[in-house]
C-alpha atoms as a PDB file:
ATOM      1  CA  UNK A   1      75.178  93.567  78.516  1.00  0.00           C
ATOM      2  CA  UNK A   2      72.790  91.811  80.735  1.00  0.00           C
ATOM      3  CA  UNK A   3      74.282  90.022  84.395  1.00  0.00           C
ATOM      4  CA  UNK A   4      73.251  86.625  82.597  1.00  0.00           C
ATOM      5  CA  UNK A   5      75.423  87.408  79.782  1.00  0.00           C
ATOM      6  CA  UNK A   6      78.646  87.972  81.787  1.00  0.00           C
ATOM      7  CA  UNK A   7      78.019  84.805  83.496  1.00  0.00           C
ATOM      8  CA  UNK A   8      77.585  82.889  80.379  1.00  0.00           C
ATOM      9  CA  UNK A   9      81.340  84.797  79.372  1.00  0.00           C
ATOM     10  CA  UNK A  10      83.071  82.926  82.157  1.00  0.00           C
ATOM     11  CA  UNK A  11      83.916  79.751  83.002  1.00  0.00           C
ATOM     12  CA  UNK A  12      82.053  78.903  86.628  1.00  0.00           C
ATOM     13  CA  UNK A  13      81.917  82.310  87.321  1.00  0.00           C
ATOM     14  CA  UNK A  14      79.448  83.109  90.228  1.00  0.00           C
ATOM     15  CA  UNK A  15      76.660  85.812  90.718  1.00  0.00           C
ATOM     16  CA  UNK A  16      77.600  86.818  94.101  1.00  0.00           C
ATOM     17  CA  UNK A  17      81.085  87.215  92.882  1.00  0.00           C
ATOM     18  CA  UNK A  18      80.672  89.685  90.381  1.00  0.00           C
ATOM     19  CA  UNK A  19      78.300  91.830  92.771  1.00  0.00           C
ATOM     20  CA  UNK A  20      81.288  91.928  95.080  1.00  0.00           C
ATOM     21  CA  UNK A  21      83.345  93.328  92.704  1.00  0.00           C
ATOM     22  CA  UNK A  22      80.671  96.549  92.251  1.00  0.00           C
ATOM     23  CA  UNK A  23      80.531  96.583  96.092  1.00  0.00           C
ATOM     24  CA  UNK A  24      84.925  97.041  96.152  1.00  0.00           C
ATOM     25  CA  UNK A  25      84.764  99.792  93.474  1.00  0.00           C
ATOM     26  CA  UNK A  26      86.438  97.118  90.888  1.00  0.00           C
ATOM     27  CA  UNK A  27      83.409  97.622  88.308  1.00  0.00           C
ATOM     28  CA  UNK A  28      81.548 100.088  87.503  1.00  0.00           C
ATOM     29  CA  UNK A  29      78.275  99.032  85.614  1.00  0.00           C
ATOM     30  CA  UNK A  30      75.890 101.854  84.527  1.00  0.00           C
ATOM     31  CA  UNK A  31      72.331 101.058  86.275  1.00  0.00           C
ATOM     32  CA  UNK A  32      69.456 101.531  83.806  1.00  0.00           C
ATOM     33  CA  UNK A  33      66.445 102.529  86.298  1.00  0.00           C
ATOM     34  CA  UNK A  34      63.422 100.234  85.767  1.00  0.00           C
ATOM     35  CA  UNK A  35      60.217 100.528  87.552  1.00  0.00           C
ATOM     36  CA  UNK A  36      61.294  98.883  90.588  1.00  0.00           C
ATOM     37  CA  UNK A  37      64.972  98.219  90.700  1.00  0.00           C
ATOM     38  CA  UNK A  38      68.026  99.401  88.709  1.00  0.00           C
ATOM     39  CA  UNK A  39      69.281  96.536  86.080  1.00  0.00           C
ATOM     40  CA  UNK A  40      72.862  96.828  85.692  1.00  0.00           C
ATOM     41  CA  UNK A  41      74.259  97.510  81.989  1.00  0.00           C
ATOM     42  CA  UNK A  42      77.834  95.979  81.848  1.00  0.00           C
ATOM     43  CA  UNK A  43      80.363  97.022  79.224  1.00  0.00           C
ATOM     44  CA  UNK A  44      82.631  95.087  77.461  1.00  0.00           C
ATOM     45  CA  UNK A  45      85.544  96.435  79.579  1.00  0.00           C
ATOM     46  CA  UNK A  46      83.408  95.330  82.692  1.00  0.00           C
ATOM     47  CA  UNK A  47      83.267  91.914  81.164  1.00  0.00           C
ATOM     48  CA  UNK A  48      87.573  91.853  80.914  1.00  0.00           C
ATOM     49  CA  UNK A  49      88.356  92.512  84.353  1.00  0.00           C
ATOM     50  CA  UNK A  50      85.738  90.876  85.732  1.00  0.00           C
ATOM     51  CA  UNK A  51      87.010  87.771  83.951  1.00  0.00           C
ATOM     52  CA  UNK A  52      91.206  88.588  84.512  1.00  0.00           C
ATOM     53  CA  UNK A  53      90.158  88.802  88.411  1.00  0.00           C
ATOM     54  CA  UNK A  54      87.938  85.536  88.671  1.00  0.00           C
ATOM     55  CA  UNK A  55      90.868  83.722  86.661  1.00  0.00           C
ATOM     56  CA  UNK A  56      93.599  84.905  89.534  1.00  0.00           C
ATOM     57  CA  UNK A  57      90.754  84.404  92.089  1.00  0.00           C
ATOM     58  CA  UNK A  58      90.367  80.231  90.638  1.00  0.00           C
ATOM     59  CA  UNK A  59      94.153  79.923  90.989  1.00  0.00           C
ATOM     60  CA  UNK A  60      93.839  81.369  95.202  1.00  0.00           C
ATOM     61  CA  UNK A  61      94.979  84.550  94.634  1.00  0.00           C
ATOM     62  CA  UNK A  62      93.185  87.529  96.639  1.00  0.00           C
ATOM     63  CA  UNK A  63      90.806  89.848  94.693  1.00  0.00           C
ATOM     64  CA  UNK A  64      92.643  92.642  95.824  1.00  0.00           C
ATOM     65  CA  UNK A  65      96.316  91.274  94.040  1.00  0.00           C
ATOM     66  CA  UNK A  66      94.013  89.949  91.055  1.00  0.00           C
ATOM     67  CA  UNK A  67      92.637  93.455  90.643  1.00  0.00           C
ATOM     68  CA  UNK A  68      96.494  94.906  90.294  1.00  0.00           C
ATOM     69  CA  UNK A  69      97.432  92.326  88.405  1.00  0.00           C
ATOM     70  CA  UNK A  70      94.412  92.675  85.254  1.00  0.00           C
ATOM     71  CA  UNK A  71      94.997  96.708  85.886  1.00  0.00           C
ATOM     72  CA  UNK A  72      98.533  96.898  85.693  1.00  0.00           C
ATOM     73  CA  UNK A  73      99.147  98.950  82.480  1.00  0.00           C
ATOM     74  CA  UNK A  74     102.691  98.098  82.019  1.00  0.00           C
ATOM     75  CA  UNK A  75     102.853  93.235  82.399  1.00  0.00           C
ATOM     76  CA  UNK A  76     105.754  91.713  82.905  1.00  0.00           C
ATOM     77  CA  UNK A  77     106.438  88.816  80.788  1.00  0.00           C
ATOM     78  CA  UNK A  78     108.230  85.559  79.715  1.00  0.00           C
ATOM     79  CA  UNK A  79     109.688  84.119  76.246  1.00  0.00           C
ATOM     80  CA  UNK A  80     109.075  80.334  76.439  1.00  0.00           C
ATOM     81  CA  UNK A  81     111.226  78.433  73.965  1.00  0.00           C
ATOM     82  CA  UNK A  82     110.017  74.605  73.646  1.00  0.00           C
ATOM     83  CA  UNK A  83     109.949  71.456  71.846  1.00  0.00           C
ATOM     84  CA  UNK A  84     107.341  70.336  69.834  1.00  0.00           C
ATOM     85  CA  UNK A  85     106.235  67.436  67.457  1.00  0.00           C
ATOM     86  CA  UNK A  86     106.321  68.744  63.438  1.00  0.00           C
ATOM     87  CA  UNK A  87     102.946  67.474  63.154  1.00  0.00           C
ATOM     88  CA  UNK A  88     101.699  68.983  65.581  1.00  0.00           C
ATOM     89  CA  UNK A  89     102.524  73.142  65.071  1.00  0.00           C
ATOM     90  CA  UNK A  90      99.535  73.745  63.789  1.00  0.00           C
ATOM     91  CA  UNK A  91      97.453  72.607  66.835  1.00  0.00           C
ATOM     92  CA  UNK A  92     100.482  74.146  68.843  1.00  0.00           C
ATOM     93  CA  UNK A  93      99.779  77.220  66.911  1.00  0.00           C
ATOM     94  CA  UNK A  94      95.924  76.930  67.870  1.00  0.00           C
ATOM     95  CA  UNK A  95      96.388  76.336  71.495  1.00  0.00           C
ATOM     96  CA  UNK A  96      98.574  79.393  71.894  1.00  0.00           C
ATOM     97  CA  UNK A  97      95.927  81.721  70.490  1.00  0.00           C
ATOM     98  CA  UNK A  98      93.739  80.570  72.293  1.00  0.00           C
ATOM     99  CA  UNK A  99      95.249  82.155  75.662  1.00  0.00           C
ATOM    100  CA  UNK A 100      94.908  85.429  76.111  1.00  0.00           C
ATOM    101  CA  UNK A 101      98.357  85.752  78.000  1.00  0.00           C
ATOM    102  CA  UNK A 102     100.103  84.844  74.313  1.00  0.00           C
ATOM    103  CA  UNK A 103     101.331  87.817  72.369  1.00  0.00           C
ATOM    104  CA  UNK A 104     102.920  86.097  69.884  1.00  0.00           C
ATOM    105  CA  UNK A 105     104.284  82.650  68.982  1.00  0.00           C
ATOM    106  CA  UNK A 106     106.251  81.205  65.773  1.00  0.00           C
ATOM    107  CA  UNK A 107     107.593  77.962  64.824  1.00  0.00           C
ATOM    108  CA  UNK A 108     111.650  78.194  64.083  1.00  0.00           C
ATOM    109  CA  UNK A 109     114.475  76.369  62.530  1.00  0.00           C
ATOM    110  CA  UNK A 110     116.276  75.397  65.580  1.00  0.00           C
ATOM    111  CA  UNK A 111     118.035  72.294  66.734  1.00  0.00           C
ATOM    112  CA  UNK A 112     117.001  73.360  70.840  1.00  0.00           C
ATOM    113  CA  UNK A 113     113.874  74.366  70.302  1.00  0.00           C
ATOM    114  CA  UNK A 114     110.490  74.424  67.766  1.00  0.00           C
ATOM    115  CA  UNK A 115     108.761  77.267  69.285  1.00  0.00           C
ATOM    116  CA  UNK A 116     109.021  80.610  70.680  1.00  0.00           C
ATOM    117  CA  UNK A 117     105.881  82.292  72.816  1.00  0.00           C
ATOM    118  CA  UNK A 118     105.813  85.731  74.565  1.00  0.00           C
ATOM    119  CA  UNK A 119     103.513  85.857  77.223  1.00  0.00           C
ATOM    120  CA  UNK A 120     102.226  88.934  78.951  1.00  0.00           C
ATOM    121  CA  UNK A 121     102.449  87.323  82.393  1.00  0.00           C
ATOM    122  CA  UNK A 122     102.008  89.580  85.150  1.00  0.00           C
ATOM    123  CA  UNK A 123     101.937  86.684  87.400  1.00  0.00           C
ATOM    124  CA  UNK A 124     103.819  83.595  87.764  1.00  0.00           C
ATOM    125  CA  UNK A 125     101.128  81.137  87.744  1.00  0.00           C
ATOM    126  CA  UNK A 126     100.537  82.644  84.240  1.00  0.00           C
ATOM    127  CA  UNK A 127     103.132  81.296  82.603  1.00  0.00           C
ATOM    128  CA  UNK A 128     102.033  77.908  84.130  1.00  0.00           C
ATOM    129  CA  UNK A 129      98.814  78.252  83.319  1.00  0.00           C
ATOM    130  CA  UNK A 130      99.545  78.257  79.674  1.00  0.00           C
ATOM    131  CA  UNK A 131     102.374  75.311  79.604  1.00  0.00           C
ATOM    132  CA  UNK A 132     100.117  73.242  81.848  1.00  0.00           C
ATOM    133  CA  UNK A 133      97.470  72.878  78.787  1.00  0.00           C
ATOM    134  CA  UNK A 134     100.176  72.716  76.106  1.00  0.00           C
ATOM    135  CA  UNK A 135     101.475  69.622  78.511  1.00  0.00           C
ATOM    136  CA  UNK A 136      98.050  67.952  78.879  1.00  0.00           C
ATOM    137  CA  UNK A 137      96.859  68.543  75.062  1.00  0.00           C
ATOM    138  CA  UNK A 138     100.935  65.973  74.927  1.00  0.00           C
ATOM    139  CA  UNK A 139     101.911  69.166  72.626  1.00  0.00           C
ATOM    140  CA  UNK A 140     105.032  69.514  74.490  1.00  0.00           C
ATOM    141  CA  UNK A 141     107.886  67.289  73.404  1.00  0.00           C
ATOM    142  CA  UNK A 142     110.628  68.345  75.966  1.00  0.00           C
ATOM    143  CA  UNK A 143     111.523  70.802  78.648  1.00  0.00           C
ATOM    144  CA  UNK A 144     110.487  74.421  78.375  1.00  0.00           C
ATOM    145  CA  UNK A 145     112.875  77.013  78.979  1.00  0.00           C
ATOM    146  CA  UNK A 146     111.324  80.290  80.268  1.00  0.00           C
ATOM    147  CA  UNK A 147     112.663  83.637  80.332  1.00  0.00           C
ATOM    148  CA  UNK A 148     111.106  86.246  82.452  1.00  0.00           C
ATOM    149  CA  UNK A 149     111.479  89.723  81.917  1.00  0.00           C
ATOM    150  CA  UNK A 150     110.354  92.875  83.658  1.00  0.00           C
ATOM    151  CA  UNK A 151     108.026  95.137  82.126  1.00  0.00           C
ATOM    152  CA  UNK A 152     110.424  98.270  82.829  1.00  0.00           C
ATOM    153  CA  UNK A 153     113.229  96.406  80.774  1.00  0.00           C
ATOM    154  CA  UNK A 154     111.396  95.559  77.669  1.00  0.00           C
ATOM    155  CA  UNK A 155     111.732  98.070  74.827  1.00  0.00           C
ATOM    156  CA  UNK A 156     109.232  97.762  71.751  1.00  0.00           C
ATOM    157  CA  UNK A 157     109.933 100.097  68.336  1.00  0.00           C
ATOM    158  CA  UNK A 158     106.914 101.972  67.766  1.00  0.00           C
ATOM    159  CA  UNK A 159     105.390 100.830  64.225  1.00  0.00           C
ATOM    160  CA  UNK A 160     107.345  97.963  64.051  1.00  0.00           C
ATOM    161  CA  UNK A 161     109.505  96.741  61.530  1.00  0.00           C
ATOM    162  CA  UNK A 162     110.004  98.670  58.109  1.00  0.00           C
ATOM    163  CA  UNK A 163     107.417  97.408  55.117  1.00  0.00           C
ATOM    164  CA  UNK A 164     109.180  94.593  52.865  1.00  0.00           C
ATOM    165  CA  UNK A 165     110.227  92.752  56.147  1.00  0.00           C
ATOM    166  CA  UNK A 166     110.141  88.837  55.697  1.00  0.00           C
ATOM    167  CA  UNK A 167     112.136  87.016  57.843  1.00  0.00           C
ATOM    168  CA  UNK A 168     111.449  87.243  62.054  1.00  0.00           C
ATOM    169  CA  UNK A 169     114.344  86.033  64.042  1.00  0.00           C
ATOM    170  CA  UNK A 170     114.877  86.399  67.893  1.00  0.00           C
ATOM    171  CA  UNK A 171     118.476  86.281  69.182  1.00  0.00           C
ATOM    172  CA  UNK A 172     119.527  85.397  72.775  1.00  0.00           C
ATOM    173  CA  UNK A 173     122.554  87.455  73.780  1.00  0.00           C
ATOM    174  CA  UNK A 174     125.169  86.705  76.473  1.00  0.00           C
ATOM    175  CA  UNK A 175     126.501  90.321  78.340  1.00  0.00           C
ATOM    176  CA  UNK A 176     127.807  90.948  81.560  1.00  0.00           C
ATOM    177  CA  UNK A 177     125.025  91.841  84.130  1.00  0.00           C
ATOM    178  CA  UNK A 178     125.994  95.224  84.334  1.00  0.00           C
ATOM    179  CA  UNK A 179     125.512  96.181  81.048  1.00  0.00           C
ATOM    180  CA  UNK A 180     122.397  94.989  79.618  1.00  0.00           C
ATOM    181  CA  UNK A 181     120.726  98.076  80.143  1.00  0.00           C
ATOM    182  CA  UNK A 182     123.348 100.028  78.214  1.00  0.00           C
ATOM    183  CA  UNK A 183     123.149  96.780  75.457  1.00  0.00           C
ATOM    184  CA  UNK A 184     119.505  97.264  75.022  1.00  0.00           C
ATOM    185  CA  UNK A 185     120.057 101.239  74.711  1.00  0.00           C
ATOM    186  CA  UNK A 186     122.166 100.057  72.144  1.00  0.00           C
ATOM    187  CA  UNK A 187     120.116  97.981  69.807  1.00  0.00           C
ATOM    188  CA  UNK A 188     117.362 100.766  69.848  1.00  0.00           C
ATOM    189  CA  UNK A 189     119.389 102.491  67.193  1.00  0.00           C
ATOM    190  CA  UNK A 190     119.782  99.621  64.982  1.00  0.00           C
ATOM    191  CA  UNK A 191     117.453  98.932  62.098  1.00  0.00           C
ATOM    192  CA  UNK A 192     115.685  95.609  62.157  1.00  0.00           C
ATOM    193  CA  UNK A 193     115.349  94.417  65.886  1.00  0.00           C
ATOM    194  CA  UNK A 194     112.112  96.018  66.922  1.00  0.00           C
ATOM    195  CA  UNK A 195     111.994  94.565  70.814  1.00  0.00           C
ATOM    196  CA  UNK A 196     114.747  93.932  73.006  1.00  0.00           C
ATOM    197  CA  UNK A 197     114.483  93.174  76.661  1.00  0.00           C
ATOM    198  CA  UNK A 198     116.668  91.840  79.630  1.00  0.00           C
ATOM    199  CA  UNK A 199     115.575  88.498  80.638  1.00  0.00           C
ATOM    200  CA  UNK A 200     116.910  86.475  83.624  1.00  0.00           C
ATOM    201  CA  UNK A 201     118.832  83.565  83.315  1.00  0.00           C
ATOM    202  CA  UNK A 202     122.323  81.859  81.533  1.00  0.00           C
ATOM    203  CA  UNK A 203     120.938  84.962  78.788  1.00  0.00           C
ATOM    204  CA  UNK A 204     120.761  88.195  79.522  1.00  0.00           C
ATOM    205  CA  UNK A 205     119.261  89.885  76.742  1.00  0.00           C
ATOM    206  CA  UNK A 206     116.781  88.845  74.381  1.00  0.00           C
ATOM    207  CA  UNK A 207     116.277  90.759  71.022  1.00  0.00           C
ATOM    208  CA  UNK A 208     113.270  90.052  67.853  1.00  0.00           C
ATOM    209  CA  UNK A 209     114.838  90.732  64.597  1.00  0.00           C
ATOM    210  CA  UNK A 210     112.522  91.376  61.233  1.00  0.00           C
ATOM    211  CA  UNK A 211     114.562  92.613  58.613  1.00  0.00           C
ATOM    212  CA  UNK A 212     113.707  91.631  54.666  1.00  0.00           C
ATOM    213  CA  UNK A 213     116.458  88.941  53.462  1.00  0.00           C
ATOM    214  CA  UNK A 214     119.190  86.415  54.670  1.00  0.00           C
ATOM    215  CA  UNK A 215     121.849  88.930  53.876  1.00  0.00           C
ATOM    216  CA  UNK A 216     120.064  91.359  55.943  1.00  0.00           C
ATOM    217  CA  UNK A 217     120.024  89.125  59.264  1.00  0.00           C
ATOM    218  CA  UNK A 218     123.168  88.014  58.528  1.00  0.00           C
ATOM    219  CA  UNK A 219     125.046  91.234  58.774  1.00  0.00           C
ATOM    220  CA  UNK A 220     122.813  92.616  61.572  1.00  0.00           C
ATOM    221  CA  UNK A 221     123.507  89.760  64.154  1.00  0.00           C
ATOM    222  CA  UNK A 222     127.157  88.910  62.471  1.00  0.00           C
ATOM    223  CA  UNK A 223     128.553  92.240  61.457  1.00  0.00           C
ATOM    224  CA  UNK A 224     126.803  94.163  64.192  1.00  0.00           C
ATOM    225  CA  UNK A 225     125.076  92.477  67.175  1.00  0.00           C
ATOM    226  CA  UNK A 226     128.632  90.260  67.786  1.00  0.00           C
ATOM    227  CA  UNK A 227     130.923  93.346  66.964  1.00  0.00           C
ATOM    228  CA  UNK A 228     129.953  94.681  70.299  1.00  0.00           C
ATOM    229  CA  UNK A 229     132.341  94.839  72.655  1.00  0.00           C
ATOM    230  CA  UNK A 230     129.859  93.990  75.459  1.00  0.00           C
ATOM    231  CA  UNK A 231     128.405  91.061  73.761  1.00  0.00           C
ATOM    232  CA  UNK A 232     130.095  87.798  74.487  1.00  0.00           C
ATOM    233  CA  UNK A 233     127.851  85.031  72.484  1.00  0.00           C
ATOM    234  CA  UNK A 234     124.605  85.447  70.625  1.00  0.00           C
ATOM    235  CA  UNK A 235     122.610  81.791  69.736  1.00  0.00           C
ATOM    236  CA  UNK A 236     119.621  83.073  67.253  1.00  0.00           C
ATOM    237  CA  UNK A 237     116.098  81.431  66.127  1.00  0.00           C
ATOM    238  CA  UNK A 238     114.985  82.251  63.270  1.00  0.00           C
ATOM    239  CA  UNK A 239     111.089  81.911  62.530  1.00  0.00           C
ATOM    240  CA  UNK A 240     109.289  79.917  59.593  1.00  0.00           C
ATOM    241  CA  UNK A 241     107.359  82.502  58.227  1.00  0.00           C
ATOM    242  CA  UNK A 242     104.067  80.617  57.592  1.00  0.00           C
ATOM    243  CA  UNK A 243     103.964  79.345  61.246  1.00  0.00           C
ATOM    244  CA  UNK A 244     103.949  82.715  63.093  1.00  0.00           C
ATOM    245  CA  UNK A 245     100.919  85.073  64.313  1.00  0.00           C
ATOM    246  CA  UNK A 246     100.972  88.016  66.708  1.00  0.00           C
ATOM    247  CA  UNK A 247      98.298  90.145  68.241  1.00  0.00           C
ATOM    248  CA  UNK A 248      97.447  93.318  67.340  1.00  0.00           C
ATOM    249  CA  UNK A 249      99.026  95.878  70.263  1.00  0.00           C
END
C-alpha cells in the first residue's frame, strides 16, 4: 500500500513519523523503483506496527519501548471484571471489540460483576486505555477490578475446549503464593479449563472453564477444583452464552 494509505489507517499519524521508523530499522517497506525516486510499497504487517508504535508514542512512551512492546511475541495481560447496566451489554459488547487489546469478553451471571475482558496488555497504560472509553461512553456502572498476569504464567490448551462445549465459566482461585505454579501445572490435566494463569492480587489463580452441561461444571469446580489440597476458596462466573465473543488466536 501507498504512504497516503497508511496515513489514512491511523488516527493523526504523521509523515515524518513513519519515515523515522524506516530510518531505525522498525519497517521495512519494499521500494518499487520509478523513474526518478523509489515509492515505498508497505505491507499490511508494516501498517500494524507502525500503528502499535504511534499508539505508545501518543500516550509519551519512547519509540524504542513502543517498538518492544508491539514486537513482543509473548503480552502480558489483565482480566478486568466490571459492572455494567443490562441494557447496555450489547454496546458494552461493541466497545470491547472494537479495541484491539480485547481477546475476549462475556457477559455473566454474577452478583460482583457483569463482565469479564482479557486484554493482551503489554503495557500498563493499556489496560487504561480501554476502561477510559468504556468510562466516557458511562458503560461502566462501578469499580473495575483488574487482574494482571504475566505472559510466562498464563497457560492456554491448544485447540481449545472439546466439541459439544456450551457453557464458559472462569473461576478465581485462592492458593498460597507458593504454589500457584504447581496449581496451574495441575489444572493442565483436567478436562474442561482450557487457560489458567497466576494473576496478582487477593486471587491468585485465575482459570476459564468450557465444559458441555451444569453437571459438568459442577463436578469440575466442586468435586475437583475445591478437592485440592492447595486450594483454599474458589468464587466462579459463569458466562451467558449469547453475550460472549473471542478472537480468533
Amino acid at each position: 500500500m501507498r504512504l497516503q494509505e497508511v496515513l489514512n489507517g491511523v488516527d493523526g499519524l504523521e509523515k515524518r513519523f513513519v519515515y523515522y521508523l524506516e530510518s531505525q530499522g522498525y519497517i521495512h517497506p519494499e521500494k518499487v523503483q520509478k523513474t526518478r525516486i523509489a515509492r515505498r510499497d508497505y505491507s499490511p504487517a508494516d501498517l500494524e506496527r507502525i500503528r502499535g508504535i504511534w499508539h505508545y508514542y501518543q500516550r509519551g512512551i519512547s519509540v524504542q519501548r513502543a517498538n518492544e512492546l508491539v514486537t513482543r511475541q509473548a503480552a502480558d495481560g489483565a482480566y478486568v471484571f466490571f459492572p455494567v447496566p443490562p441494557r447496555r451489554w450489547p454496546e458494552a459488547l461493541a466497545f470491547l471489540h472494537e479495541s484491539e487489546h480485547v481477546v475476549e469478553a462475556s457477559a455473566l451471571y454474577g452478583e460482583s460483576a457483569d463482565f469479564v475482558a482479557r486484554l493482551r496488555a503489554p503495557h500498563e497504560s493499556d489496560v487504561h486505555n480501554v476502561l477510559d472509553r468504556l468510562f466516557e461512553a458511562g458503560i461502566v456502572a462501578g469499580s473495575p477490578q483488574v487482574l494482571r498476569f504475566r505472559a510466562e504464567s498464563l497457560w492456554e490448551r491448544g485447540g481449545r475446549a472439546e466439541e459439544g462445549s456450551t457453557m464458559r465459566a472462569w473461576v478465581l482461585i485462592k492458593v498460597p503464593a507458593k504454589q500457584i505454579g504447581a496449581l496451574i501445572e495441575e489444572l493442565r490435566g483436567y478436562p474442561g479449563i482450557v487457560e489458567a494463569a497466576g494473576i496478582y492480587g487477593e486471587t491468585d489463580v485465575i482459570a476459564k472453564l468450557e465444559v458441555p452441561n451444569q453437571d459438568a461444571l459442577d463436578e469440575l469446580v466442586v468435586q475437583r477444583i475445591q478437592s485440592i489440597d492447595m486450594v483454599e476458596s474458589t468464587r466462579t462466573f459463569i458466562a451467558i452464552g449469547s453475550m460472549h465473543w473471542e478472537r480468533p488466536t
